[in-house]
Protein backbone atom coordinates (compact mmCIF):
# COMPACT_ATOMS: atom_id res chain seq x y z
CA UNK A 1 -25.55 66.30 63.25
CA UNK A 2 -23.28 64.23 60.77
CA UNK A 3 -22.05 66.56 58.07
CA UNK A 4 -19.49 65.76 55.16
CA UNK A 5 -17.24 68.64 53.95
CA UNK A 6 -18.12 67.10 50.75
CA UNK A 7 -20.03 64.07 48.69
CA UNK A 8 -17.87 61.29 48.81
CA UNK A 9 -16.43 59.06 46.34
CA UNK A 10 -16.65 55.79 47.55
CA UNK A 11 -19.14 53.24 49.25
CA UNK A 12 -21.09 54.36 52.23
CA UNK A 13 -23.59 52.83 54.57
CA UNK A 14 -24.31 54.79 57.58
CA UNK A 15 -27.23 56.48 59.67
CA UNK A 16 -27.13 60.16 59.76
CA UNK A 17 -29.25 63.14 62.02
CA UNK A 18 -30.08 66.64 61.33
CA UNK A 19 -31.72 68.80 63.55
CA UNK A 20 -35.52 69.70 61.53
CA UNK A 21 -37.72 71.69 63.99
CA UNK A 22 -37.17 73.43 67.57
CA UNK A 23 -36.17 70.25 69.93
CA UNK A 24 -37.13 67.28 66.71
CA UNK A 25 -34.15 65.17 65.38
CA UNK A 26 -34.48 63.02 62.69
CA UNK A 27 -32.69 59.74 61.56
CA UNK A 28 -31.72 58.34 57.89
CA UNK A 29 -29.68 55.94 56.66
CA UNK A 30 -27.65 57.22 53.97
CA UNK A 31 -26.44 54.09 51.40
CA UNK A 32 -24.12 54.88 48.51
CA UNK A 33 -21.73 52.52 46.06
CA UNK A 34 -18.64 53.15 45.08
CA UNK A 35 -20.16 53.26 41.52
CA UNK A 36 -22.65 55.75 42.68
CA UNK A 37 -22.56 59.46 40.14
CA UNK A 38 -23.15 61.06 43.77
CA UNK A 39 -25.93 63.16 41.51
CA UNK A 40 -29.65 61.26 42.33
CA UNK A 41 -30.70 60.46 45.36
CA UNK A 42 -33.96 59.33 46.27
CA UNK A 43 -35.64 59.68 49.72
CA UNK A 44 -37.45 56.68 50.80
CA UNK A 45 -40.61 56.42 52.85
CA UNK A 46 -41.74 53.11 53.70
CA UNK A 47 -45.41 51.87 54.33
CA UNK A 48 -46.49 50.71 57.70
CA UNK A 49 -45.98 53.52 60.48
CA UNK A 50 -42.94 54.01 59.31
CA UNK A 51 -40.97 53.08 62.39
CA UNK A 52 -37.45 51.21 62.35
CA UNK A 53 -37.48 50.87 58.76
CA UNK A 54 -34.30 49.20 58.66
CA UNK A 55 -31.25 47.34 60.55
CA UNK A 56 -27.63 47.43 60.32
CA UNK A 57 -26.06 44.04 61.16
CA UNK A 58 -21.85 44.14 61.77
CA UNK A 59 -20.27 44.77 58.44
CA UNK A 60 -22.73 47.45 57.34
CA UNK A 61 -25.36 44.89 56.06
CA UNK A 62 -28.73 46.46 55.82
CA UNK A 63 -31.79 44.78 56.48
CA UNK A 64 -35.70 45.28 56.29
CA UNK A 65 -38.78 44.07 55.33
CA UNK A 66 -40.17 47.08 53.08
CA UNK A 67 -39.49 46.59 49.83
CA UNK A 68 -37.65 49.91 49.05
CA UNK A 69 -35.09 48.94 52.02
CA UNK A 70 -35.30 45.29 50.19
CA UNK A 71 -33.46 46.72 46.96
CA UNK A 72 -31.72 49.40 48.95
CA UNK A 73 -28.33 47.34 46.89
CA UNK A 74 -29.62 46.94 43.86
CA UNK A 75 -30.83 50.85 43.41
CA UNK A 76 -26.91 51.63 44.68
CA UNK A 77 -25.48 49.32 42.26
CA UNK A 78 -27.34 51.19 39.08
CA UNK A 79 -25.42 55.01 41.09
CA UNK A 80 -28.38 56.10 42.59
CA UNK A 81 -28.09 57.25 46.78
CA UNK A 82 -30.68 55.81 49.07
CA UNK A 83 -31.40 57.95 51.87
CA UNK A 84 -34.24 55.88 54.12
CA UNK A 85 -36.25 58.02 56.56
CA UNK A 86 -37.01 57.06 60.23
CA UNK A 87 -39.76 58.80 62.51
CA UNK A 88 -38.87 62.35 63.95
CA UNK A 89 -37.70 62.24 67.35
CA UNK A 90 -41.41 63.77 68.33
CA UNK A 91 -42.97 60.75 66.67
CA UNK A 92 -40.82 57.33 67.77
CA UNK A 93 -43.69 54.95 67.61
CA UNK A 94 -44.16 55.34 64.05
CA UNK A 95 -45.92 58.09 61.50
CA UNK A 96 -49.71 57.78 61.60
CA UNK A 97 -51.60 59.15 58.52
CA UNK A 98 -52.16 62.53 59.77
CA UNK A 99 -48.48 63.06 60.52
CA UNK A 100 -47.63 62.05 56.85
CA UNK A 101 -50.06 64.57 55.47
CA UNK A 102 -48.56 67.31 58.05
CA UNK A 103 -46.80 70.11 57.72
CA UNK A 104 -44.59 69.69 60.23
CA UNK A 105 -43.25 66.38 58.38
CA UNK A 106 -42.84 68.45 54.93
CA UNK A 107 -40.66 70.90 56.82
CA UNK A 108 -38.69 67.80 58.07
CA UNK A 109 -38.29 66.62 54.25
CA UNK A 110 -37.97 70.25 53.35
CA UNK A 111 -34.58 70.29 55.72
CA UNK A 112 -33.57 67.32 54.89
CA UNK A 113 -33.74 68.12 51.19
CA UNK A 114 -31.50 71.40 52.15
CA UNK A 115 -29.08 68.81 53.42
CA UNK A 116 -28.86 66.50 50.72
CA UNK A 117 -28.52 69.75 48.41
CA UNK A 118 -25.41 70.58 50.27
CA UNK A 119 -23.77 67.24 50.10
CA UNK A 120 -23.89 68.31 46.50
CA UNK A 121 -26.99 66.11 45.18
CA UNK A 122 -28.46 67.94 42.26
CA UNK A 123 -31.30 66.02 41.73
CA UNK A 124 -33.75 64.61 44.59
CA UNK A 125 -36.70 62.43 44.39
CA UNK A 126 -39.59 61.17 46.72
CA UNK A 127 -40.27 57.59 46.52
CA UNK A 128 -42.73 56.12 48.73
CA UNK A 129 -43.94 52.93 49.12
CA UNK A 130 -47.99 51.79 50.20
CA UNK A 131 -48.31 53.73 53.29
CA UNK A 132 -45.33 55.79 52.41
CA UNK A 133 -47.27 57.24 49.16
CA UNK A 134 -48.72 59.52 51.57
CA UNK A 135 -45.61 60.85 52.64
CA UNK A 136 -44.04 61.53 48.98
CA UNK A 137 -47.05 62.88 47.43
CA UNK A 138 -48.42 65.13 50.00
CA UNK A 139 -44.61 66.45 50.21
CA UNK A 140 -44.18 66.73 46.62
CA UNK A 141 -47.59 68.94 46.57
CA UNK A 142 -46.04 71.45 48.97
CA UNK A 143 -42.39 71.36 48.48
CA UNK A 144 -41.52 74.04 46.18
CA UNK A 145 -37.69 73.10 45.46
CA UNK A 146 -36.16 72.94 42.53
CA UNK A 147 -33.61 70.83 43.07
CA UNK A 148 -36.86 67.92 43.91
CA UNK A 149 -37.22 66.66 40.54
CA UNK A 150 -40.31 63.71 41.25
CA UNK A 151 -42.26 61.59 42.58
CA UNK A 152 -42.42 57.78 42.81
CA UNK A 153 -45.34 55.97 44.04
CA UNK A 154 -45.37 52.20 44.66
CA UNK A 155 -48.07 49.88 45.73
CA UNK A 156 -50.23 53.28 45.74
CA UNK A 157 -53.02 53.29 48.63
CA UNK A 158 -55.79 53.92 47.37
CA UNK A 159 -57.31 57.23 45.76
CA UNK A 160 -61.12 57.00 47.27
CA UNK A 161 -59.85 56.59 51.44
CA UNK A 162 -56.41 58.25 51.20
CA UNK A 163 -54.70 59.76 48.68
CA UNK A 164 -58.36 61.88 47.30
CA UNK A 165 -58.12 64.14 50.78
CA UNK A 166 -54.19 65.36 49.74
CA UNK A 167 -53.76 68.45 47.64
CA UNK A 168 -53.22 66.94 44.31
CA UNK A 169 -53.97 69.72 42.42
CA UNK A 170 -50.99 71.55 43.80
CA UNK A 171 -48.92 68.73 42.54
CA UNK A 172 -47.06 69.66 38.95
CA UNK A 173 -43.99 67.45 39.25
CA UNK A 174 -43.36 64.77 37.15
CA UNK A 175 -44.48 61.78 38.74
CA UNK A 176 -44.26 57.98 38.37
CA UNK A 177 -46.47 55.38 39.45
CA UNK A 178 -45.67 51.39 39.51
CA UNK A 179 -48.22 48.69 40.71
CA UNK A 180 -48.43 45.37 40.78
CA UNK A 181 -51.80 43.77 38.78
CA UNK A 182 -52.43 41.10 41.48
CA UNK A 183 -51.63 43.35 44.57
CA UNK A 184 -54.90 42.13 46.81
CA UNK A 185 -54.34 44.36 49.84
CA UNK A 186 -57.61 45.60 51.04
CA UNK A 187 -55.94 49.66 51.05
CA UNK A 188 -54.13 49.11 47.67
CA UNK A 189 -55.45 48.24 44.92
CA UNK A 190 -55.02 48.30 41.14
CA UNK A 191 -57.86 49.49 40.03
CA UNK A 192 -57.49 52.40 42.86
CA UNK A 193 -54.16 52.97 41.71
CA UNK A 194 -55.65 53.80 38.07
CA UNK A 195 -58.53 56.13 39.90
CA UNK A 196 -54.75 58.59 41.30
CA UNK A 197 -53.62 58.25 38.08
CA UNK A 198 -56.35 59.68 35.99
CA UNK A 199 -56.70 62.52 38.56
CA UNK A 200 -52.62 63.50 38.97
CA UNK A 201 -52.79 63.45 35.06
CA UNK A 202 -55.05 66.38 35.07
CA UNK A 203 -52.22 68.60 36.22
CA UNK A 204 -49.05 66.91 35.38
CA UNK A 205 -47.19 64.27 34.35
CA UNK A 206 -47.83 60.82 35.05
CA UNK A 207 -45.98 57.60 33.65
CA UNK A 208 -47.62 54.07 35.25
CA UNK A 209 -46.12 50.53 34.97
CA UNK A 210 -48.09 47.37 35.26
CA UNK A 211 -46.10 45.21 36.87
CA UNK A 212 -47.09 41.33 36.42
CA UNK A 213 -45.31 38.22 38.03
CA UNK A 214 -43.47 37.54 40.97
CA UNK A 215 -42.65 34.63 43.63
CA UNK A 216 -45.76 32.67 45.41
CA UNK A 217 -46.59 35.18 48.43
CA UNK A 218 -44.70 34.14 51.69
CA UNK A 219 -47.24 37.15 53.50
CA UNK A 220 -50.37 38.40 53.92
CA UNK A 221 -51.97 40.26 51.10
CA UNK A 222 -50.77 44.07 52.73
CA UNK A 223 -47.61 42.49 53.72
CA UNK A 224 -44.26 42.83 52.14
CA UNK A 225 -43.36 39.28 50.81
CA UNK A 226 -46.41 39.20 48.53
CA UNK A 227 -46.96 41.42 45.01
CA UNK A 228 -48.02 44.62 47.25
CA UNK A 229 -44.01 44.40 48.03
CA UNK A 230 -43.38 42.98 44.00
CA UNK A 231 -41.92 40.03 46.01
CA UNK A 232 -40.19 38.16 42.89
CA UNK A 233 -40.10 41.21 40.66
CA UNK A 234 -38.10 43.90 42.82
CA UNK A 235 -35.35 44.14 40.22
CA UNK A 236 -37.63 44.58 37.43
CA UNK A 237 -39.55 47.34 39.62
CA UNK A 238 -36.07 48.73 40.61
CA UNK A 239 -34.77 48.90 36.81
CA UNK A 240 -38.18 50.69 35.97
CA UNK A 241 -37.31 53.77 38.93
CA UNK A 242 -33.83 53.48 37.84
CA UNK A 243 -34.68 54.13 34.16
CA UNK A 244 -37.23 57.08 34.86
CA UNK A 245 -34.87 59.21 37.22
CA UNK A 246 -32.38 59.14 34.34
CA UNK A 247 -34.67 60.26 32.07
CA UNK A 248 -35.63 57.14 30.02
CA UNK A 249 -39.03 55.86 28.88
CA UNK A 250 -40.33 53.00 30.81
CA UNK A 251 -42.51 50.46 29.38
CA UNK A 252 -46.57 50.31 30.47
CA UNK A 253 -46.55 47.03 31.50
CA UNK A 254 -43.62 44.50 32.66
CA UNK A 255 -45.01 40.58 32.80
């Protein structure tokens, strides 16, 4: 287990392992700048299975399709902490849908939140991204921790196949949704996206962007260089998360 005596104050990119369950390890790769108030930090969960989200090339340069691990920089460079989730040890193919709705992988979260806590971060949020929504919003139902302040969905699956069978009732934090108005994957749509919305709003808090725009898609529809991964927009989608975790209003819709 990698443990700092204390949050440090200057650039780090490096992956880390806690023990979570009897025998289960996990992985993440904690990324910090030296600008970074050491106060936020948001815990990714990618789409897809989850597996080998990202990869560290000599010099500490991270790479990776998803977009969260994308604009791991750019949410570093506006002082928030990126800590990107692999697999547990028991699961090192990848997270299948099940798992992510588990309670085994909220106690993972759960410890690794306790971690994060005592590395002095005062303020924790759940981001996940298509597949990853899963994760973050069937966590954020059952973690009961204050120091978890909200959730952040992007590229949403969709309510009617997925996200309708988690306990969103049980759900009151404050929680943020961002889609993209052309995404055209088959599990993600807009007008899906609008369908979680109206139903998280019954019990708590729910700010959505429209995102519009982007580059000309260099991947399938589901993929992440196409507007399911805001391929052209990530900075604009990465200044609207940076703006709600510090408390500012974000604007409905971003052409």
């Amino acid at each position: 287990m990698s443990l700092l005596s204390s949050v440090p104050a200057f650039a780090v990119t490096e992956v880390r392992s806690i023990a979570t369950r009897p025998g289960v390890t996990m992985n993440f790769l904690v990324m910090t700048s030296d600008t970074s108030a050491h106060n936020n930090a948001l815990i990714m969960f990618p789409g897809g299975n989850g597996a080998g989200p990202f990869k560290i090339a000599e010099g500490g340069v991270v790479s990776g399709w998803s977009f969260l691990v994308r604009s791991a920089d750019n949410f570093t460079s506006k002082g928030l902490s990126v800590i990107t989730v692999n697999p547990p040890s028991d699961h090192p193919t990848g997270m299948s849908v099940g798992f992510r709705e588990s309670s085994e992988h909220a106690e993972d979260i759960a410890t690794l939140v306790i971690y994060l806590e005592q590395q002095g971060y005062e303020r924790i949020f759940l981001v996940g991204n298509s597949r990853g929504t899963l994760s973050a919003t069937s966590i954020g139902a059952k973690l009961k921790d204050s120091h978890i302040k909200g959730v952040i969905l992007t590229s949403s699956l969709e309510y009617d196949n997925f996200l309708r069978w988690l306990p969103l009732d049980q759900l009151s934090l404050p929680v943020l949704m961002v889609h993209h108005r052309d995404d055209a994957c088959r599990v993600s749509s807009f007008e899906e996206a609008e369908k979680t919305r109206a139903t998280l709003s019954a019990t708590t808090l729910v700010d959505f962007t429209e995102i519009n725009g982007g580059a000309y898609p260099r991947s399938p529809p589901c993929d992440n260089l196409s507007a399911h991964g805001f391929f052209g927009v990530e900075d604009k989608v990465v200044q609207v998360i940076s703006d709600w975790v510090n408390g500012y209003k974000v604007p409905v819709r971003i052409e």
